[in-house]
C-alpha atoms as a PDB file:
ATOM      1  CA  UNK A   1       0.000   0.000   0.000  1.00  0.00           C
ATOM      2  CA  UNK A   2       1.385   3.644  -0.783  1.00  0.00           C
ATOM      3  CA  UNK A   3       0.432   5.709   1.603  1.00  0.00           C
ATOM      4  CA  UNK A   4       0.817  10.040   1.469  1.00  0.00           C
ATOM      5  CA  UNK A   5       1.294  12.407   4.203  1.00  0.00           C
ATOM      6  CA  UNK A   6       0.969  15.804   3.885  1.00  0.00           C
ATOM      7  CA  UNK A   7       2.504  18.385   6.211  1.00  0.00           C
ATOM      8  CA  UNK A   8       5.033  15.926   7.350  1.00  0.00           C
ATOM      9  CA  UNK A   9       6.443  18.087   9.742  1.00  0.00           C
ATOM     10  CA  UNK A  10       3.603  19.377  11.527  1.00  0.00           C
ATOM     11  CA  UNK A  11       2.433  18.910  15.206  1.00  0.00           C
ATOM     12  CA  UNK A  12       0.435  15.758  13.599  1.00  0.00           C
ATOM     13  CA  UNK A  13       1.949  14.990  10.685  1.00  0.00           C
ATOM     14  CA  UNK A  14       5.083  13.881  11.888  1.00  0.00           C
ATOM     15  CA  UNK A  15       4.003  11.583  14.579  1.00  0.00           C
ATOM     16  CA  UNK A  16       1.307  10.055  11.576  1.00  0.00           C
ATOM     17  CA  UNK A  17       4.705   9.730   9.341  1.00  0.00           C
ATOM     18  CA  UNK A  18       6.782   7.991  12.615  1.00  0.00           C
ATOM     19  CA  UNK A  19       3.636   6.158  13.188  1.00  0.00           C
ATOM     20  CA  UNK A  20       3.672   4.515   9.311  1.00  0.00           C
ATOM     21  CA  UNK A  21       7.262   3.791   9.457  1.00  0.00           C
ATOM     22  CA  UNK A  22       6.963   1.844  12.592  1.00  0.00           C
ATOM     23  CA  UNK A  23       4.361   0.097  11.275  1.00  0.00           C
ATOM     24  CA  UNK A  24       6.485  -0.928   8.240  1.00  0.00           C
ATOM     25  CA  UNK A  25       5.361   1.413   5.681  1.00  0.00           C
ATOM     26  CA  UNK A  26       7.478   3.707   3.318  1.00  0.00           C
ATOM     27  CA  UNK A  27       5.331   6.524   3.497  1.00  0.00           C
ATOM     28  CA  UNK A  28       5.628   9.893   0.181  1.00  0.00           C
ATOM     29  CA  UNK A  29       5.472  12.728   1.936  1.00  0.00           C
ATOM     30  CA  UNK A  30       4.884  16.080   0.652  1.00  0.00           C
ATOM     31  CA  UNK A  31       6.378  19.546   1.904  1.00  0.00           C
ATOM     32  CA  UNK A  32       7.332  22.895   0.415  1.00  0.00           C
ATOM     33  CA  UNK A  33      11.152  22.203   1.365  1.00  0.00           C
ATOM     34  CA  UNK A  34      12.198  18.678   2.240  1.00  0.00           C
ATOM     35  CA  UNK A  35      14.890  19.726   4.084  1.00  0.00           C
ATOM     36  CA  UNK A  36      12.943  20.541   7.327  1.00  0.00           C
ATOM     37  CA  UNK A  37      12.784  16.663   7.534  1.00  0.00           C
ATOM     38  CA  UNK A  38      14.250  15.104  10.697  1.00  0.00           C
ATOM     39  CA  UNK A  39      17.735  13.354  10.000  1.00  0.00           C
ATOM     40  CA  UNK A  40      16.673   9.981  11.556  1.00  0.00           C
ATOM     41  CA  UNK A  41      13.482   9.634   9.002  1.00  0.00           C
ATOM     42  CA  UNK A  42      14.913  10.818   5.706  1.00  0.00           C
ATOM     43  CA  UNK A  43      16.007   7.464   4.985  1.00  0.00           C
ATOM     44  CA  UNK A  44      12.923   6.372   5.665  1.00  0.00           C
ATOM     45  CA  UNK A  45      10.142   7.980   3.209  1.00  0.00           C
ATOM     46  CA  UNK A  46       9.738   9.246  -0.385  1.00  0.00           C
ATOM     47  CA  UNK A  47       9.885  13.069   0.172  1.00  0.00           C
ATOM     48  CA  UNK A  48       8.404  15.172  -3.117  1.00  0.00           C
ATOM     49  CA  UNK A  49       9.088  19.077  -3.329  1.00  0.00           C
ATOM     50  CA  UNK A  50       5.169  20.349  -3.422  1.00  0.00           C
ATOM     51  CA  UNK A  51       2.562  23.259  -3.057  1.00  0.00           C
ATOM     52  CA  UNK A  52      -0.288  21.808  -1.821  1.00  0.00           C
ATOM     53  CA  UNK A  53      -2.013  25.547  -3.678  1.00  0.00           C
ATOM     54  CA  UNK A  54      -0.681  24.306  -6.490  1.00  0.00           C
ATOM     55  CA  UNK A  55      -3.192  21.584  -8.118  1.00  0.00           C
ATOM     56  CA  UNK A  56      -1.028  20.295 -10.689  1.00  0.00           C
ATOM     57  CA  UNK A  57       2.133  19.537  -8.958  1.00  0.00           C
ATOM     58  CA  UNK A  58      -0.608  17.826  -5.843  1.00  0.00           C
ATOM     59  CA  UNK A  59      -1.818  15.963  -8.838  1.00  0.00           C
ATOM     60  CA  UNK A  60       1.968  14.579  -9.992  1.00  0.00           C
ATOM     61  CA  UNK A  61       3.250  14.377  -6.285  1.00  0.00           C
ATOM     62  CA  UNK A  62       0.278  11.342  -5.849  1.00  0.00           C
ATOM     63  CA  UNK A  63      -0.029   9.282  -8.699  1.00  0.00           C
ATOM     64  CA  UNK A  64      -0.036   5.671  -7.541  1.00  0.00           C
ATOM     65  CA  UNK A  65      -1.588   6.702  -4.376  1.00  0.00           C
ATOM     66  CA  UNK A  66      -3.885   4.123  -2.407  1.00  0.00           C
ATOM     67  CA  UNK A  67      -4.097   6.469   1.084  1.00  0.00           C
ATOM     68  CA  UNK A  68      -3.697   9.692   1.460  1.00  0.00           C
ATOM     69  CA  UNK A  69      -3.634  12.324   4.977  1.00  0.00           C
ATOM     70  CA  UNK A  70      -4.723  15.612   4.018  1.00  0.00           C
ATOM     71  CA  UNK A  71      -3.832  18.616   5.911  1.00  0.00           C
ATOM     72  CA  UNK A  72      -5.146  22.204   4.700  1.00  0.00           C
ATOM     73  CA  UNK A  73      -1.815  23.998   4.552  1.00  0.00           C
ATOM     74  CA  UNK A  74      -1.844  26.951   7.179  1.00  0.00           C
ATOM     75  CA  UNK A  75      -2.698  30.188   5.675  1.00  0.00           C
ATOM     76  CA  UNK A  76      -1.173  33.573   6.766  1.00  0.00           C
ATOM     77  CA  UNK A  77      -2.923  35.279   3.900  1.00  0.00           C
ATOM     78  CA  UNK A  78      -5.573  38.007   4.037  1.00  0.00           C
ATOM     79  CA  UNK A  79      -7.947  36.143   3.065  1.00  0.00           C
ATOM     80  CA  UNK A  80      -7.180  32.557   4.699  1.00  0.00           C
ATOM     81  CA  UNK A  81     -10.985  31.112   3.369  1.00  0.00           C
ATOM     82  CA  UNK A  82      -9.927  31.319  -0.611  1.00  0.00           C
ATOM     83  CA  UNK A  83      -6.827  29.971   0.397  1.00  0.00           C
ATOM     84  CA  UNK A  84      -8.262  26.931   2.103  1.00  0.00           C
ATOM     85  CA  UNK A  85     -10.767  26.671  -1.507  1.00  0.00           C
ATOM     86  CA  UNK A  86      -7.046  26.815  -3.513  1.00  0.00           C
ATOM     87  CA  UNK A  87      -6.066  23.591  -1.461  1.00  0.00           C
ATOM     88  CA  UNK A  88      -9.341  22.099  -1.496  1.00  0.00           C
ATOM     89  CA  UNK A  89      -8.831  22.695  -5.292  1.00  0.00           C
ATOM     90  CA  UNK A  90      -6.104  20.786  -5.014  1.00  0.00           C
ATOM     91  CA  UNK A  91      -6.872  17.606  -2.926  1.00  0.00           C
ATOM     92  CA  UNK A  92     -10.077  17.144  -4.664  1.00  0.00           C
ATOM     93  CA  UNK A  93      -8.574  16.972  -8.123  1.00  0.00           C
ATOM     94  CA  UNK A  94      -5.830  14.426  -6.876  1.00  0.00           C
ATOM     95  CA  UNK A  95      -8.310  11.741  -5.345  1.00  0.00           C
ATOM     96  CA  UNK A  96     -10.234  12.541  -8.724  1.00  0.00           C
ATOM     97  CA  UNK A  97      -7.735  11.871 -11.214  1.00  0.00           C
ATOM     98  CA  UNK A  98      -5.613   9.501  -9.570  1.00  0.00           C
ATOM     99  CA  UNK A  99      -8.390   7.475  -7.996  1.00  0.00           C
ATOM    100  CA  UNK A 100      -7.060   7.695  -4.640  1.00  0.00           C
ATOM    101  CA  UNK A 101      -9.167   4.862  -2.708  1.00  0.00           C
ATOM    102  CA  UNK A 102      -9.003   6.638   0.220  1.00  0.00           C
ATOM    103  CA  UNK A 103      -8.644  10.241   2.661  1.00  0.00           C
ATOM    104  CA  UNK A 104      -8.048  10.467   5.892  1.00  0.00           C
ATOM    105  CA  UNK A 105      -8.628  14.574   6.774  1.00  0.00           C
ATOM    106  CA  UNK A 106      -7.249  16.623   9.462  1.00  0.00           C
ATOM    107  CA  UNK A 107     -11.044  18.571  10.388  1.00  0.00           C
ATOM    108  CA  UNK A 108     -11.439  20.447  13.576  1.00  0.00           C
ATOM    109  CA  UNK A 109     -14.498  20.538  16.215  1.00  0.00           C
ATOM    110  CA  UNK A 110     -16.577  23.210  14.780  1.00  0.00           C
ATOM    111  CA  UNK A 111     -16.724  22.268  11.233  1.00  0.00           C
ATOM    112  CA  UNK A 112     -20.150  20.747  11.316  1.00  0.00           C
ATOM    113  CA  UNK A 113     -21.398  23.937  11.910  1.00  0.00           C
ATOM    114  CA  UNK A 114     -20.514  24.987   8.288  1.00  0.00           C
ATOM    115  CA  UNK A 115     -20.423  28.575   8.824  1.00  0.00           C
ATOM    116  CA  UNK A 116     -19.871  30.905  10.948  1.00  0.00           C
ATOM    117  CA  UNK A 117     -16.621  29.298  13.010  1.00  0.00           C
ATOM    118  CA  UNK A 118     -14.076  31.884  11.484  1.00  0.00           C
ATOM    119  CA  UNK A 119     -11.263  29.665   9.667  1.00  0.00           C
ATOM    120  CA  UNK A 120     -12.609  26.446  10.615  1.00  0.00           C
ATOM    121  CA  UNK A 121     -15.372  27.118   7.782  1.00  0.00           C
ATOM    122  CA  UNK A 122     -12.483  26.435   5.462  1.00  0.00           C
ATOM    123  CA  UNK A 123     -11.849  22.830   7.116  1.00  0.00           C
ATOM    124  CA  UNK A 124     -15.719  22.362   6.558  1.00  0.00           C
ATOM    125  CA  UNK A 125     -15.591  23.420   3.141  1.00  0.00           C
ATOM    126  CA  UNK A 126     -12.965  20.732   2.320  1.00  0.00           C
ATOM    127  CA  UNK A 127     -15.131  18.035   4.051  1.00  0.00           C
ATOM    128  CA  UNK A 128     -18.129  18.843   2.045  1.00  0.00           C
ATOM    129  CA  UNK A 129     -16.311  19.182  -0.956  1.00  0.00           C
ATOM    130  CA  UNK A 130     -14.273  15.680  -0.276  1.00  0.00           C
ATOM    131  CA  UNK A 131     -18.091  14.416   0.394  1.00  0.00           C
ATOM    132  CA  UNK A 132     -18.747  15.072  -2.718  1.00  0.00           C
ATOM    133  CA  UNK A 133     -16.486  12.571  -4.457  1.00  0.00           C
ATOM    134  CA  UNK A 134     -16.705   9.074  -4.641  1.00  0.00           C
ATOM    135  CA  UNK A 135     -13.360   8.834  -2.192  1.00  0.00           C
ATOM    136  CA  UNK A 136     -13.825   7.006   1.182  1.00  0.00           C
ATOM    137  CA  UNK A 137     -12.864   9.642   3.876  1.00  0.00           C
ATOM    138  CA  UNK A 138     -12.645   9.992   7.236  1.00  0.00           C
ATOM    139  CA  UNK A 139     -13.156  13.610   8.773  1.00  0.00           C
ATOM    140  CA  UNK A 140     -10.694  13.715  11.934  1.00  0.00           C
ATOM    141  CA  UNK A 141     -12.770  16.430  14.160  1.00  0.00           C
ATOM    142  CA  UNK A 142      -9.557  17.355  16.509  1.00  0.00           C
ATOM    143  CA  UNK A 143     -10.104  19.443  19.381  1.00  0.00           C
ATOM    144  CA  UNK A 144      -8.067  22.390  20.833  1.00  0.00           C
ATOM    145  CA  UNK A 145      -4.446  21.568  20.459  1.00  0.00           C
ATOM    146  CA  UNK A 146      -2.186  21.440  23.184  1.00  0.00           C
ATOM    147  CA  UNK A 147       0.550  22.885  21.164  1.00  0.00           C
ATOM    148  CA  UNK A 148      -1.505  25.858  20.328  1.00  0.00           C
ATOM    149  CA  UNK A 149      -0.197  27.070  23.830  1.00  0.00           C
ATOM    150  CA  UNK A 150       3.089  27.249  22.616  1.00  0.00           C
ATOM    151  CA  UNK A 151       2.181  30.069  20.418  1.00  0.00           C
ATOM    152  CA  UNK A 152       1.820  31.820  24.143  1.00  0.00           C
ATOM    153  CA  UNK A 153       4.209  31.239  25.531  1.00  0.00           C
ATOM    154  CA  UNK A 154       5.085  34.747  26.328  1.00  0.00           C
ATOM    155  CA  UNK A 155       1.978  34.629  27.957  1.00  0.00           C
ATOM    156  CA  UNK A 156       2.339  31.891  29.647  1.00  0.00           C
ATOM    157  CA  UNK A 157       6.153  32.909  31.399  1.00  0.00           C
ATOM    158  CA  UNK A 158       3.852  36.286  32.290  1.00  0.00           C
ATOM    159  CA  UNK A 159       1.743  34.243  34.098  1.00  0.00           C
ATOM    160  CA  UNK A 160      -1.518  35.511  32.393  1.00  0.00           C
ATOM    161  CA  UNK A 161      -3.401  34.117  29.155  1.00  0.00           C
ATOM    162  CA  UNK A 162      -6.408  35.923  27.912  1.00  0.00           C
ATOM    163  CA  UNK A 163      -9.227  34.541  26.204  1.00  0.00           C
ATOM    164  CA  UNK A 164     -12.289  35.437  24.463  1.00  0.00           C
ATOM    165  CA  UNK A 165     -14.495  31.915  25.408  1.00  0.00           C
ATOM    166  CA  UNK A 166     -16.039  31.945  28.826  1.00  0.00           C
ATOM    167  CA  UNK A 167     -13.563  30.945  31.511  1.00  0.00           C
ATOM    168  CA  UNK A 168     -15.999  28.079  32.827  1.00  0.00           C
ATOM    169  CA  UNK A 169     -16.931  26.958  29.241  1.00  0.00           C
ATOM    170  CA  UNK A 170     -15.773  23.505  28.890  1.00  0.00           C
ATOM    171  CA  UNK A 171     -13.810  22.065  25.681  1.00  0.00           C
ATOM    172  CA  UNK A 172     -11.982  19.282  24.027  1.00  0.00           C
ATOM    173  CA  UNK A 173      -8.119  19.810  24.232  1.00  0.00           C
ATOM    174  CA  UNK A 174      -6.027  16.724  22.275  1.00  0.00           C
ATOM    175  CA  UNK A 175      -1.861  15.960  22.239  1.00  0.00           C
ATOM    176  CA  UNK A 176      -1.247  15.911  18.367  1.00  0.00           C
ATOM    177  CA  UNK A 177       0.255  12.943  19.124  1.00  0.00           C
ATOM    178  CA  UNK A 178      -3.043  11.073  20.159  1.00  0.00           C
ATOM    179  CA  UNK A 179      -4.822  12.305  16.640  1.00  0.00           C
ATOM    180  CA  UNK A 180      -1.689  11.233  14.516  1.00  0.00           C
ATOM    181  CA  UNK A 181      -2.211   8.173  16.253  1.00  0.00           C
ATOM    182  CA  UNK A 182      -6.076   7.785  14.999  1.00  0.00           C
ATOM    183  CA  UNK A 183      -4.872   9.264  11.705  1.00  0.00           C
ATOM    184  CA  UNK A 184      -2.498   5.866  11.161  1.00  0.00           C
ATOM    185  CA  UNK A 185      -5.037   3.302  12.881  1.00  0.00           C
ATOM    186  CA  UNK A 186      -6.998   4.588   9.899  1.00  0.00           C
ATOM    187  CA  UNK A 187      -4.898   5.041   6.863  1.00  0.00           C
ATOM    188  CA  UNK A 188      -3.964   1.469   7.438  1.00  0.00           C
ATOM    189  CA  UNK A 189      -7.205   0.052   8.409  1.00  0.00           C
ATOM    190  CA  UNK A 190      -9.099  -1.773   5.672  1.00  0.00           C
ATOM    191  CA  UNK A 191     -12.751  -1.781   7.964  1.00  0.00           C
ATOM    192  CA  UNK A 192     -14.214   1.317   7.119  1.00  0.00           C
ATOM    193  CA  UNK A 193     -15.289   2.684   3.453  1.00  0.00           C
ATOM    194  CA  UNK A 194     -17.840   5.448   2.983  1.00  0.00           C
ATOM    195  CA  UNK A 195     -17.899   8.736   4.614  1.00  0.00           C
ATOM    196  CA  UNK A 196     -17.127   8.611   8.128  1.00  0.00           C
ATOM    197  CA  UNK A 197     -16.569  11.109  10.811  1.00  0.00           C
ATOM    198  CA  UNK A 198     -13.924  10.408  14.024  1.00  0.00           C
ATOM    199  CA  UNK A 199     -13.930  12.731  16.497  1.00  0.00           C
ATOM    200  CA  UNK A 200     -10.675  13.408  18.386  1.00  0.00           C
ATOM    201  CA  UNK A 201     -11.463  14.674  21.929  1.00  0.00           C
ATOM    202  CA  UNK A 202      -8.675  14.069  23.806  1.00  0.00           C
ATOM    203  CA  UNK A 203      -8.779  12.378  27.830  1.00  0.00           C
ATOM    204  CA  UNK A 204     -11.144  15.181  28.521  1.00  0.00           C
ATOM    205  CA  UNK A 205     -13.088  18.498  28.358  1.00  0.00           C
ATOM    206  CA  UNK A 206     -11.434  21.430  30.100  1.00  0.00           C
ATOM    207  CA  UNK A 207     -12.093  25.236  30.855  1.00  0.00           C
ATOM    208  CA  UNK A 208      -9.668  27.848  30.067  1.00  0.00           C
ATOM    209  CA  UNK A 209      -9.966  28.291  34.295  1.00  0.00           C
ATOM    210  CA  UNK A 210      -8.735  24.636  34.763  1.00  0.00           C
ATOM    211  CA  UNK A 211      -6.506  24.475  32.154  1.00  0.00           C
ATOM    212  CA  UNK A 212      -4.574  27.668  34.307  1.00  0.00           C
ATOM    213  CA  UNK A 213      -4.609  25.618  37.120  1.00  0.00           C
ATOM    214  CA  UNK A 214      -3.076  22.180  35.323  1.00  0.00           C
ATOM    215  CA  UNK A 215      -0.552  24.489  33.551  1.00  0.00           C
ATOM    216  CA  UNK A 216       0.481  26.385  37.009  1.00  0.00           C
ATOM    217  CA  UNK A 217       0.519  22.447  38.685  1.00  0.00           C
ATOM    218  CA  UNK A 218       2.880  20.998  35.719  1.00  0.00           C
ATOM    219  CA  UNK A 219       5.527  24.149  34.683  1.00  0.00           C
ATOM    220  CA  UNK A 220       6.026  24.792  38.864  1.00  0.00           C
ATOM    221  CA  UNK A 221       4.837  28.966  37.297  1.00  0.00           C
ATOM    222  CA  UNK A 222       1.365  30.425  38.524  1.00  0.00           C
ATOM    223  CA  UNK A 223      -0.693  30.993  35.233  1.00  0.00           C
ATOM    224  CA  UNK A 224      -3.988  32.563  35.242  1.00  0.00           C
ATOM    225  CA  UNK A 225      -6.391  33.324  33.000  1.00  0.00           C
ATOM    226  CA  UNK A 226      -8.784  36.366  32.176  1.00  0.00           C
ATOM    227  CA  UNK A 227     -11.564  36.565  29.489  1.00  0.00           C
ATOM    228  CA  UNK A 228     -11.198  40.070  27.763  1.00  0.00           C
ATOM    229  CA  UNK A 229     -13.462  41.831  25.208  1.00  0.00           C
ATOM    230  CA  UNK A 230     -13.423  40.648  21.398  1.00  0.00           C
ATOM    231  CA  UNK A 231     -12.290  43.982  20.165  1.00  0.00           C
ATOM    232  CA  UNK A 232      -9.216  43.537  22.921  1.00  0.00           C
ATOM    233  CA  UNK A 233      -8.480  40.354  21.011  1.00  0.00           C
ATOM    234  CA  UNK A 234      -8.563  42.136  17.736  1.00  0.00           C
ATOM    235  CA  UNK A 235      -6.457  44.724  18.790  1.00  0.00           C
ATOM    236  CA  UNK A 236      -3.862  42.287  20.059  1.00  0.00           C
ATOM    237  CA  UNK A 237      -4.103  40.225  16.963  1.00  0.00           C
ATOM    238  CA  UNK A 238      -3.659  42.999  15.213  1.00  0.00           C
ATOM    239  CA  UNK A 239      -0.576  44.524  16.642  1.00  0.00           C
ATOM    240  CA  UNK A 240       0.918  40.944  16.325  1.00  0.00           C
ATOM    241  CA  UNK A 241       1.031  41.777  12.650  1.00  0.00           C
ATOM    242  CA  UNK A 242      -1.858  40.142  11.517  1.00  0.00           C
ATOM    243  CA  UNK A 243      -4.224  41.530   8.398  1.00  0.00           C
ATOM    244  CA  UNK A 244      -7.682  41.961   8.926  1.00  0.00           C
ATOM    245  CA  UNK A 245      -9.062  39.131   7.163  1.00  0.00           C
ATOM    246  CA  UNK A 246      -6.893  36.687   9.176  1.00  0.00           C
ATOM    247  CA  UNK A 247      -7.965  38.433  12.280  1.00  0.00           C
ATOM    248  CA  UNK A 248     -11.077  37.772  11.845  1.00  0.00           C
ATOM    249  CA  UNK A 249     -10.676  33.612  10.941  1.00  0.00           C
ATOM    250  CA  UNK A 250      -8.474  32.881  14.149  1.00  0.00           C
ATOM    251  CA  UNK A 251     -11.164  35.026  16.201  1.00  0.00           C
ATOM    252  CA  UNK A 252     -14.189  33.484  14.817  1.00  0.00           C
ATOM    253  CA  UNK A 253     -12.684  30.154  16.239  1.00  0.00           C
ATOM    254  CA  UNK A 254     -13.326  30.812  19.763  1.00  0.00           C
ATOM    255  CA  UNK A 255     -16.670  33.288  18.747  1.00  0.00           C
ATOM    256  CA  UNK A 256     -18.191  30.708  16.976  1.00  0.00           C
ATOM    257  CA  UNK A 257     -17.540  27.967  19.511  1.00  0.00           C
ATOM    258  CA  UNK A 258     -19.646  29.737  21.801  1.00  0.00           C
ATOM    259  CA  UNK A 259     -23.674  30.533  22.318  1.00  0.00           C
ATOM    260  CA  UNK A 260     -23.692  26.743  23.628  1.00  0.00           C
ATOM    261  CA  UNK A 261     -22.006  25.188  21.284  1.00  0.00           C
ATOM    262  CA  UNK A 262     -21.901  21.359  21.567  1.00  0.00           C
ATOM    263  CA  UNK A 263     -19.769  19.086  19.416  1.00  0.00           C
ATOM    264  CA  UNK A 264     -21.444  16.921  17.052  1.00  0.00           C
ATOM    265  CA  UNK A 265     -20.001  14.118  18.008  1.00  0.00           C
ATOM    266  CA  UNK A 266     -20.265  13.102  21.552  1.00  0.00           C
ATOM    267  CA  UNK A 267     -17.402  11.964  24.387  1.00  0.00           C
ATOM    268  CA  UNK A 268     -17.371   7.855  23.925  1.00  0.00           C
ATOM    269  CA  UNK A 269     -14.397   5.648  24.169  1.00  0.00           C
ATOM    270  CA  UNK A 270     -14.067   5.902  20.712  1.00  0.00           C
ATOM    271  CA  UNK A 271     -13.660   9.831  20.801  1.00  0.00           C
ATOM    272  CA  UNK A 272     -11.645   9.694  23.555  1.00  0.00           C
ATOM    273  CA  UNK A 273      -7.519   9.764  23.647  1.00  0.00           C
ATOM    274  CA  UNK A 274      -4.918   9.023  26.919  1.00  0.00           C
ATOM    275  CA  UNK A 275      -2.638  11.663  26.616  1.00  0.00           C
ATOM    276  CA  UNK A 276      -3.693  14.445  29.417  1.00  0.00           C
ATOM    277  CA  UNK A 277      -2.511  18.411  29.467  1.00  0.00           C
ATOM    278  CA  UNK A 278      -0.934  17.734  32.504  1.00  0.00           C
ATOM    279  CA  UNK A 279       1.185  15.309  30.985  1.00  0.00           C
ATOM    280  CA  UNK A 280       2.368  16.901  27.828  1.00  0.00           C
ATOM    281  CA  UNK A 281       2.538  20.381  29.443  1.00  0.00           C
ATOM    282  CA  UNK A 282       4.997  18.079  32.169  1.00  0.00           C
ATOM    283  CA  UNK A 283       6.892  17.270  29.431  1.00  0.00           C
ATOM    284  CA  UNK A 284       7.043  19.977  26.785  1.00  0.00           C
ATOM    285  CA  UNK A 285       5.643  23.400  27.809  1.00  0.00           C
ATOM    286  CA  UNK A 286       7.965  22.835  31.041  1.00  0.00           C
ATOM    287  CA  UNK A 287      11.140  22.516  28.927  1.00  0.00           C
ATOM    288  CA  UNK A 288       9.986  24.906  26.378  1.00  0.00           C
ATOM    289  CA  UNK A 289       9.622  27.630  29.295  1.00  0.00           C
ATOM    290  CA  UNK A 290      13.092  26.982  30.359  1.00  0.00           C
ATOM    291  CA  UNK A 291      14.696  26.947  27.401  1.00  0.00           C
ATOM    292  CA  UNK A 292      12.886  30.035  25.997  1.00  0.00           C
ATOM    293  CA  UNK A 293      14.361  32.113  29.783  1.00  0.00           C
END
């Protein structure tokens, strides 16, 4: 079986490319600069030079594919929802023409609202899209990263993270790690076929207000946490370089998630991963802090 894995160096994607190779697979994978690949798994997979924007060479870079993992690239762009339609462009016309068999996608909580959830509407807008052709696919609906906190961690050595969601406002948070996991079981499972949706949840659901008091318990630093207006979050967002229209996506992530929003999918053992915040933040964050002093 040939098996492709997009974003092979991303919070998921490498642990879904470590995951193959242990299971004895020679996974292609596909990146903008093959370079950025570890040493220790060079040897190890076809790499191919590619823009997942650009159809053509997505097209080229997976002939002969049976399986393929399909991450929307991230977007920096002004207008990050026409950039997620240019990959969607793209991923759509490669299980077309080369008959992939089957798609395992990276889709987040949030997507089966459609519209409305900021740049999450461009994950749902690949899913319907992928829905539309005659590919098996699974839709991975991942919850709140762990690793997003990493993108504060200035905030987080200040001791104070500020949020737009309710403090008390429960919601899934998942270790990459646990969804690359899924991601594999899938890819090389032959038991499914159709459209099917797999919620990633992580061990559990968590408030911005516990999730202060797990990160203060695991880094040994006391982290709070304080809810602050939207237009406070724009104006951060914007002074952290950010153009409107990508403003505007990353805020309607958390705006959209509210009003009582409840995932589609429910909490089962199915949905549900091991790895805990406390855990990873033990083991990561911790070290990241110190080395970041």
């Amino acid at each position: 079986m040939q098996i492709a894995v997009t974003t092979p160096t991303g919070n998921v994607g490498r642990h879904v490319v470590s995951a193959l190779v242990r299971a004895g697979v020679r996974p292609r994978v596909l990146l903008r600069d093959p370079s950025r690949l570890a040493a220790g798994i060079t040897g190890e997979v076809d790499a191919v030079k590619v823009d997942q924007y650009d159809a053509d060479a997505v097209v080229a870079a997976t002939r002969g594919v049976d399986a393929l993992y399909w991450v929307d690239p991230s977007t920096g762009g002004e207008d990050p929802l026409a950039d997620y339609t240019r990959a969607t462009t793209s991923v759509v016309r490669a299980v077309t023409e080369n008959r992939i068999g089957r798609v395992v996608f990276q889709s987040s909580v949030g997507a089966e609202k459609r519209r409305g959830a900021g740049e999450i509407d461009g994950l749902a807008h690949t899913e319907q899209a992928l829905d539309d052709t005659s590919v098996d696919v699974t839709h991975l609906r991942c919850g709140y990263f762990f690793t997003n906190l990493e993108l504060q961690l200035d905030a987080v050595r200040a001791g104070l993270l500020q949020v737009v969601l309710p403090l008390d406002q429960p919601m899934a948070w998942v270790a990459p790690r646990d969804i690359a996991e899924v991601a594999a079981g899938r890819l090389l499972s032959s038991a499914w076929s159709g459209r099917c949706v797999q919620a990633v949840h992580g061990p559990a659901d968590l408030s911005w207000r516990q999730v202060a008091s797990i990160l203060t318990a695991a880094t040994g630093r006391r982290i709070g946490v304080e809810r602050i207006t939207d237009d406070d979050m724009r104006a951060r967002l914007h002074e952290a370089g950010m153009p409107d229209g990508m403003v505007e996506a990353v805020l309607g992530m958390s705006t959209g998630l509210r009003e009582e929003f409840v995932p589609e999918q429910p909490r089962t053992v199915k949905t549900t991963t091991p790895t805990t915040l406390a855990a990873w933040a033990y083991d990561h964050l911790r070290h990241r802090l110190r080395d970041a002093s």
